[in-house]
N, C-alpha and C. Protein backbone atom coordinates (compact mmCIF):
# COMPACT_ATOMS: atom_id res chain seq x y z
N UNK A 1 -10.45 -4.67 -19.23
CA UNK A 1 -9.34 -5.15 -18.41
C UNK A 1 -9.84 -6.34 -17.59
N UNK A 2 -9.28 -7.49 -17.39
CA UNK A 2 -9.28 -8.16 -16.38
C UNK A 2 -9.52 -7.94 -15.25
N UNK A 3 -10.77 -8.53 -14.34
CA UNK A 3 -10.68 -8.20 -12.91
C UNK A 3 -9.35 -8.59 -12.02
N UNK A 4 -8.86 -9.42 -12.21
CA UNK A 4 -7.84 -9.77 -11.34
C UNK A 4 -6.53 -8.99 -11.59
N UNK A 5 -6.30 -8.49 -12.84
CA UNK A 5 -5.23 -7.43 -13.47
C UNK A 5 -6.06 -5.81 -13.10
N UNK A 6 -6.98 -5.60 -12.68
CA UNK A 6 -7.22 -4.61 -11.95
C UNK A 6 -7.25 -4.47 -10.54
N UNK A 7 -7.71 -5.86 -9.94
CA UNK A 7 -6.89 -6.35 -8.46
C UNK A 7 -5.45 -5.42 -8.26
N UNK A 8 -4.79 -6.11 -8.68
CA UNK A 8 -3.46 -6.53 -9.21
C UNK A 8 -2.99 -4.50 -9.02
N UNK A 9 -3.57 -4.35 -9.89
CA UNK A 9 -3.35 -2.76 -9.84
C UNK A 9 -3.21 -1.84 -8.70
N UNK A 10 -4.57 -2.75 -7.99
CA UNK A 10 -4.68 -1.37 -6.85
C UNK A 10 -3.73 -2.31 -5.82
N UNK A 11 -3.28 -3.29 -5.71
CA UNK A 11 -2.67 -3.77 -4.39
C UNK A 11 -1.60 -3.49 -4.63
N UNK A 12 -0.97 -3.04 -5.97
CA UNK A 12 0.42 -2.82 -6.30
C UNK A 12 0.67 -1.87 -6.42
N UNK A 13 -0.09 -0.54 -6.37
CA UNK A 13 -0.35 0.68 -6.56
C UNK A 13 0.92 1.48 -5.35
N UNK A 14 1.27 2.46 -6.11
CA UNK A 14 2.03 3.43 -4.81
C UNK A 14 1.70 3.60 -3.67
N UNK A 15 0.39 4.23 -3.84
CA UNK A 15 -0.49 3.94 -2.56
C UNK A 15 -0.83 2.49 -1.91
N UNK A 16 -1.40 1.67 -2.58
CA UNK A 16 -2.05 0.60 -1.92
C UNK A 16 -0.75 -0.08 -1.15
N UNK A 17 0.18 -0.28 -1.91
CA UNK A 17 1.45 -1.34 -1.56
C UNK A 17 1.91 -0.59 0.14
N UNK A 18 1.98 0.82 0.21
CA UNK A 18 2.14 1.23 1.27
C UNK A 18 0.96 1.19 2.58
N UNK A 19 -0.06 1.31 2.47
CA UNK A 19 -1.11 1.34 2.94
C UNK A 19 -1.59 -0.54 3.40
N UNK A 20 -1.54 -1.14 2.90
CA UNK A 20 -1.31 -2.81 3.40
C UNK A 20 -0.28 -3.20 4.14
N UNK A 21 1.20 -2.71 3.82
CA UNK A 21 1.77 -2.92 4.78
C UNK A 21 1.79 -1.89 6.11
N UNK A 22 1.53 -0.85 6.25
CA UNK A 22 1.20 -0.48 7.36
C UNK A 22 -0.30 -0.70 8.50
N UNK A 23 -0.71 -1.35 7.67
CA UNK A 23 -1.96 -2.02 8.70
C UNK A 23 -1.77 -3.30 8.50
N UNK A 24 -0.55 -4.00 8.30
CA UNK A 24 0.23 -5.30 8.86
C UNK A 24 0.06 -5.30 10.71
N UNK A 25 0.70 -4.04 10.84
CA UNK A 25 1.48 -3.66 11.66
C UNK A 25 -0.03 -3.75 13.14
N UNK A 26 -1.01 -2.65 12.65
CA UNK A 26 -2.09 -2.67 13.47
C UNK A 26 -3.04 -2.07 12.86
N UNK A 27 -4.45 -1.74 13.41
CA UNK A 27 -5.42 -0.90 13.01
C UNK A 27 -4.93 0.30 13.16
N UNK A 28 -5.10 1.13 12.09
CA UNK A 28 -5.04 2.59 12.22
C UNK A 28 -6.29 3.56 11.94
N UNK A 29 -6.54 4.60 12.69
CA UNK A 29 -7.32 5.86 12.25
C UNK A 29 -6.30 6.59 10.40
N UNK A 30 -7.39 7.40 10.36
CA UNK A 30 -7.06 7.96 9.05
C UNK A 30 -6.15 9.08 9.45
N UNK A 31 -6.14 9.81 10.04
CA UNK A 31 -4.69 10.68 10.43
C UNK A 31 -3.73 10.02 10.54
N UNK A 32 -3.38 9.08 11.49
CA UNK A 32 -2.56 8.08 11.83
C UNK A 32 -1.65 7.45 10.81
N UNK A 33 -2.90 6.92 10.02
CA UNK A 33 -2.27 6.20 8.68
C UNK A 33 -1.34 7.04 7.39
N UNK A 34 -2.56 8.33 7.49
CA UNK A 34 -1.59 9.03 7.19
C UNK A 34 -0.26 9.55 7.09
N UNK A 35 -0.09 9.98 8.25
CA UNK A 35 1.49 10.47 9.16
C UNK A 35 2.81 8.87 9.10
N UNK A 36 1.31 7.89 9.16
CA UNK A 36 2.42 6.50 8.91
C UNK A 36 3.37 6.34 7.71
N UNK A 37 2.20 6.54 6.61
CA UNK A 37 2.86 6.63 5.02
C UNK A 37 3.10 7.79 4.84
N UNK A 38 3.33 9.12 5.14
CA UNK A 38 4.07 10.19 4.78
C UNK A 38 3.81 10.55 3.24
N UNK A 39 3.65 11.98 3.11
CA UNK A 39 3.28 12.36 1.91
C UNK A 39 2.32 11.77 1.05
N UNK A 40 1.48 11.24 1.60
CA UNK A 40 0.38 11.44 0.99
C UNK A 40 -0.75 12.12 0.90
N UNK A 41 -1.67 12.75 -0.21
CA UNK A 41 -2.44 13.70 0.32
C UNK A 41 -3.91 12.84 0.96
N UNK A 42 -5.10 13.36 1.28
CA UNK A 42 -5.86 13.52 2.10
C UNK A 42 -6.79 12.36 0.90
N UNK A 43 -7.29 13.16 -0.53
CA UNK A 43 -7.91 12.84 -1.26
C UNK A 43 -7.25 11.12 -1.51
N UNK A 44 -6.00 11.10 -1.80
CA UNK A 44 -5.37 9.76 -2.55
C UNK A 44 -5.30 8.72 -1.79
N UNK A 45 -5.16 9.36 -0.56
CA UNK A 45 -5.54 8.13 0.94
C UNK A 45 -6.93 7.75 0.81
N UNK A 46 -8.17 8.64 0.92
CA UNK A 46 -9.55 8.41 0.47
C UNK A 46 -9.75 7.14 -0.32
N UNK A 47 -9.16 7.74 -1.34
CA UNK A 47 -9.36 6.87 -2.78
C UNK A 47 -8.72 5.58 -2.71
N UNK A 48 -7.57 5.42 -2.30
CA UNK A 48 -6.75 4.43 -1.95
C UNK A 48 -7.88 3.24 -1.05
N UNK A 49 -8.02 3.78 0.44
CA UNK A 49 -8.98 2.76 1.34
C UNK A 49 -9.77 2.85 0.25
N UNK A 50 -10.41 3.60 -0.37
CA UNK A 50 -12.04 2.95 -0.42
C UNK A 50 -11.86 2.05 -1.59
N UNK A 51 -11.10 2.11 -2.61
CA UNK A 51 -10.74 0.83 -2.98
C UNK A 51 -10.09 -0.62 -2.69
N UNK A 52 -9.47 -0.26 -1.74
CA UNK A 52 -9.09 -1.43 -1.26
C UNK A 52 -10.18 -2.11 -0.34
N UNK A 53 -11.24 -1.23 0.50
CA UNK A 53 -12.38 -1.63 0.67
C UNK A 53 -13.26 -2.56 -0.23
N UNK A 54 -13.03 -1.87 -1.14
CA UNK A 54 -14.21 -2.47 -2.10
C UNK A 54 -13.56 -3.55 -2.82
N UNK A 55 -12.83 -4.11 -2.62
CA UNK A 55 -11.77 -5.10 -3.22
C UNK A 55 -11.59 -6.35 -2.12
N UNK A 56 -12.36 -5.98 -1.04
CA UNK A 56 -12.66 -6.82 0.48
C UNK A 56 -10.97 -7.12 0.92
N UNK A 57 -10.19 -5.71 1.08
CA UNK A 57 -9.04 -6.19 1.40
C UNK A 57 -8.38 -5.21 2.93
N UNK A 58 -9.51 -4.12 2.84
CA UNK A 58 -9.79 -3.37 4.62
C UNK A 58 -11.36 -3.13 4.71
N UNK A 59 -10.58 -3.46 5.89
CA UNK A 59 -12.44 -3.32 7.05
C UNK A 59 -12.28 -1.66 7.26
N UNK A 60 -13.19 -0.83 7.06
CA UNK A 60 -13.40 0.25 7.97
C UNK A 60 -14.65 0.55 8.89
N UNK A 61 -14.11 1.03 10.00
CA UNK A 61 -15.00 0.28 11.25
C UNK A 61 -15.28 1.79 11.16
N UNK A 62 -16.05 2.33 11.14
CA UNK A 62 -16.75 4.10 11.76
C UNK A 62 -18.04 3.89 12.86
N UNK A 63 -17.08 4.74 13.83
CA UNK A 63 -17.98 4.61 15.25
C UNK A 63 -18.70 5.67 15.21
N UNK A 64 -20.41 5.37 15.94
CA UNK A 64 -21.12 6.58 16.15
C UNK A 64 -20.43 7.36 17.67
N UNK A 65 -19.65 8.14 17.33
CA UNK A 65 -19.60 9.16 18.29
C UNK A 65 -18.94 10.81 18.06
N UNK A 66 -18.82 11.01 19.10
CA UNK A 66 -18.01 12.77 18.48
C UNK A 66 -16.68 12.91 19.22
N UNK A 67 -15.96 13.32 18.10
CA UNK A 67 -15.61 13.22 16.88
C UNK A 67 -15.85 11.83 16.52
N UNK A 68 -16.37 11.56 15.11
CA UNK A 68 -16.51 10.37 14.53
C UNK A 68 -14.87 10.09 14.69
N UNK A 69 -14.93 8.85 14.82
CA UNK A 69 -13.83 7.83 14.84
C UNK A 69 -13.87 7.08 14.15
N UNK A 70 -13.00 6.68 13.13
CA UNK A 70 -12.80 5.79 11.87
C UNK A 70 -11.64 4.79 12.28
N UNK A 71 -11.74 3.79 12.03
CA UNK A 71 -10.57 2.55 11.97
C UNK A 71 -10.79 2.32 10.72
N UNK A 72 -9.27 1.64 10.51
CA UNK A 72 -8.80 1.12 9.19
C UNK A 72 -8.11 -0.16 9.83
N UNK A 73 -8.47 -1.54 8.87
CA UNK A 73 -7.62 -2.90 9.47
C UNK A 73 -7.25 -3.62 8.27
N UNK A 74 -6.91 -4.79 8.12
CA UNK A 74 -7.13 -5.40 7.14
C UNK A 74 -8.35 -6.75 7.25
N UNK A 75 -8.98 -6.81 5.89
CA UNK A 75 -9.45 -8.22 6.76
C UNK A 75 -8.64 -9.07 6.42
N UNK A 76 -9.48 -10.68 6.36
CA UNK A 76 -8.42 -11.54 6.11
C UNK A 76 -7.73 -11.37 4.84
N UNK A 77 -8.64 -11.12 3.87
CA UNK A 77 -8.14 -11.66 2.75
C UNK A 77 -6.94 -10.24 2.45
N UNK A 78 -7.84 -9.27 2.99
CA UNK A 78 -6.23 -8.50 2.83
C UNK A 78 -5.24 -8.56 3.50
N UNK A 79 -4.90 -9.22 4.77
CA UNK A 79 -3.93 -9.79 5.52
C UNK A 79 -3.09 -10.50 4.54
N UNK A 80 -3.39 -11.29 3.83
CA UNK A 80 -3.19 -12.37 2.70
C UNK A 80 -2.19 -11.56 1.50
N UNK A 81 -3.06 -10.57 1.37
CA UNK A 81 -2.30 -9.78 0.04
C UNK A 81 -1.24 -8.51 0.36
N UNK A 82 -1.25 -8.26 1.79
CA UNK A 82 -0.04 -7.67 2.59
C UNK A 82 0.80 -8.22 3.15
N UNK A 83 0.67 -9.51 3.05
CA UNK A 83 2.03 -10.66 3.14
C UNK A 83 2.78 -10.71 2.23
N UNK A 84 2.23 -10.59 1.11
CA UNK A 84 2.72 -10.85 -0.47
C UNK A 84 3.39 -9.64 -1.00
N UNK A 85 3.04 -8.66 -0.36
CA UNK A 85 3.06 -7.24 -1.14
C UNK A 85 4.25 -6.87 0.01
N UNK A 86 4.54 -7.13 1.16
CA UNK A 86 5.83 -6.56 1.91
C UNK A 86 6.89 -7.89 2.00
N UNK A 87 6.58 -8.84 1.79
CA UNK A 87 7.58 -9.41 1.05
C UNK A 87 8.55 -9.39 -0.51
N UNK A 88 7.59 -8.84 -1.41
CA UNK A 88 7.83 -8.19 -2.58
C UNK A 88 8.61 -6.76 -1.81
N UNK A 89 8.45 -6.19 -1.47
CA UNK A 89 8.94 -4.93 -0.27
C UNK A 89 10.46 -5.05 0.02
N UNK A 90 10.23 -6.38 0.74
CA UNK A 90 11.69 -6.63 1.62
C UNK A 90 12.89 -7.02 0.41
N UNK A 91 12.23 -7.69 -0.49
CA UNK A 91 13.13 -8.02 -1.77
C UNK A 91 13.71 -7.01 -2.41
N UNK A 92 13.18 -6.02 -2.77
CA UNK A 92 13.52 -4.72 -3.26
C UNK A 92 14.46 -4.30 -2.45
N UNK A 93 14.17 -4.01 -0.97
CA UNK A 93 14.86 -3.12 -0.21
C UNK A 93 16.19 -4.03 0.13
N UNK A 94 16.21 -5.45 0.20
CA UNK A 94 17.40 -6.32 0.05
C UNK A 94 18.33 -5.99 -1.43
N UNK A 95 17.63 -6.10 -2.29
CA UNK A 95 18.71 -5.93 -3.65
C UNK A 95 18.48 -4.68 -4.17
N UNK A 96 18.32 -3.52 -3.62
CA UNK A 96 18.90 -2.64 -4.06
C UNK A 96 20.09 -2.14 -4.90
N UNK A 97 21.26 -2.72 -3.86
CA UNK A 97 22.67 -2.40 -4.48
C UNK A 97 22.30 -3.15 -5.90
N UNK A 98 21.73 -3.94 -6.38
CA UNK A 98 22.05 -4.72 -7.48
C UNK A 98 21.72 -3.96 -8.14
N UNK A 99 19.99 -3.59 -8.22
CA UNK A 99 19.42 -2.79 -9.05
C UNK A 99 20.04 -1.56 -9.25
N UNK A 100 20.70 -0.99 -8.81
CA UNK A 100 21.42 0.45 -8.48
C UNK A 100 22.66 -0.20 -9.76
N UNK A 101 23.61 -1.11 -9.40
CA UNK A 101 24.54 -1.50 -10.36
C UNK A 101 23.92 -1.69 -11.90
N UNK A 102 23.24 -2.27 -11.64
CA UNK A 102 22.21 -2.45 -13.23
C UNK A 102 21.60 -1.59 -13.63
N UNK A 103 21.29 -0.40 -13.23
CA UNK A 103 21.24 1.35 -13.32
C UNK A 103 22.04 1.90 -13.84
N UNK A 104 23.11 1.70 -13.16
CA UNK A 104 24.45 2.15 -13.67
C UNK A 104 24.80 1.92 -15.17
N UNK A 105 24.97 0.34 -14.93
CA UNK A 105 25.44 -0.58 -16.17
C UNK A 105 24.65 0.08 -17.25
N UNK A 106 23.29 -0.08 -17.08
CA UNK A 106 22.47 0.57 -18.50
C UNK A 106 22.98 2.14 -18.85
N UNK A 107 22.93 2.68 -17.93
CA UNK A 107 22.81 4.32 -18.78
C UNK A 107 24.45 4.47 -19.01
N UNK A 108 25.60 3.85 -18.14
CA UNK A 108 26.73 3.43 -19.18
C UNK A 108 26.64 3.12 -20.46
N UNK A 109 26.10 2.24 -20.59
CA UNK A 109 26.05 1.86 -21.99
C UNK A 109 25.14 2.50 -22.93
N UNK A 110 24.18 3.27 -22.28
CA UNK A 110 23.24 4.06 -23.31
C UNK A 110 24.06 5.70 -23.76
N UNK A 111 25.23 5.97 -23.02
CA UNK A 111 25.33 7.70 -22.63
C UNK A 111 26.08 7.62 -24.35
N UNK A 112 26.24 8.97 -24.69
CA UNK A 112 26.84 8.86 -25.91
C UNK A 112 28.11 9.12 -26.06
């Protein structure tokens, strides 16, 4: 596969697409972020940051203290690709009704 079509993957991902735009917003802890994006489990959030980590698109800051304290941010370059990705966002959530009509229209025409 292409590196950039595996980019591509994780920033567009169920997870990722949600997880960039909510650290638009601010730094979050991992509970936090959690409860932000809703229904996600524990493991897929894991997996989610640490790829997008490793993709240089969040910083995670872990402080020495007790309870360890974890931040989640974006850096720049993922600032960059959560502009792109909740604008793709807002488009969707703008033309809905359309897509919903063109939903329609198809399985009209597919039903028997």
């Amino acid at each position: 596969m292409c590196p950039y079509r595996l980019v591509l993957e994780h920033v567009t991902s169920r997870w990722g697409v949600l997880v960039l735009i909510a650290l638009l917003e601010r730094p979050y802890r991992f509970s936090e972020l959690r409860r932000a994006i809703g229904r996600v489990s524990e493991k897929m959030l894991t997996q989610t940051l640490q790829t997008l980590e490793r993709d240089g698109l969040v910083h995670r800051d872990a402080k020495p203290v007790i309870p360890p304290r974890v931040d989640y941010s974006l850096t720049d370059l993922g600032r960059e690709a959560a502009e792109q990705v909740k604008t793709l966002a807002s488009w969707t959530e703008q033309r809905m009704d359309a897509v919903l009509e063109a939903r329609q229209a198809y399985d009209e025409r597919k039903a028997p």
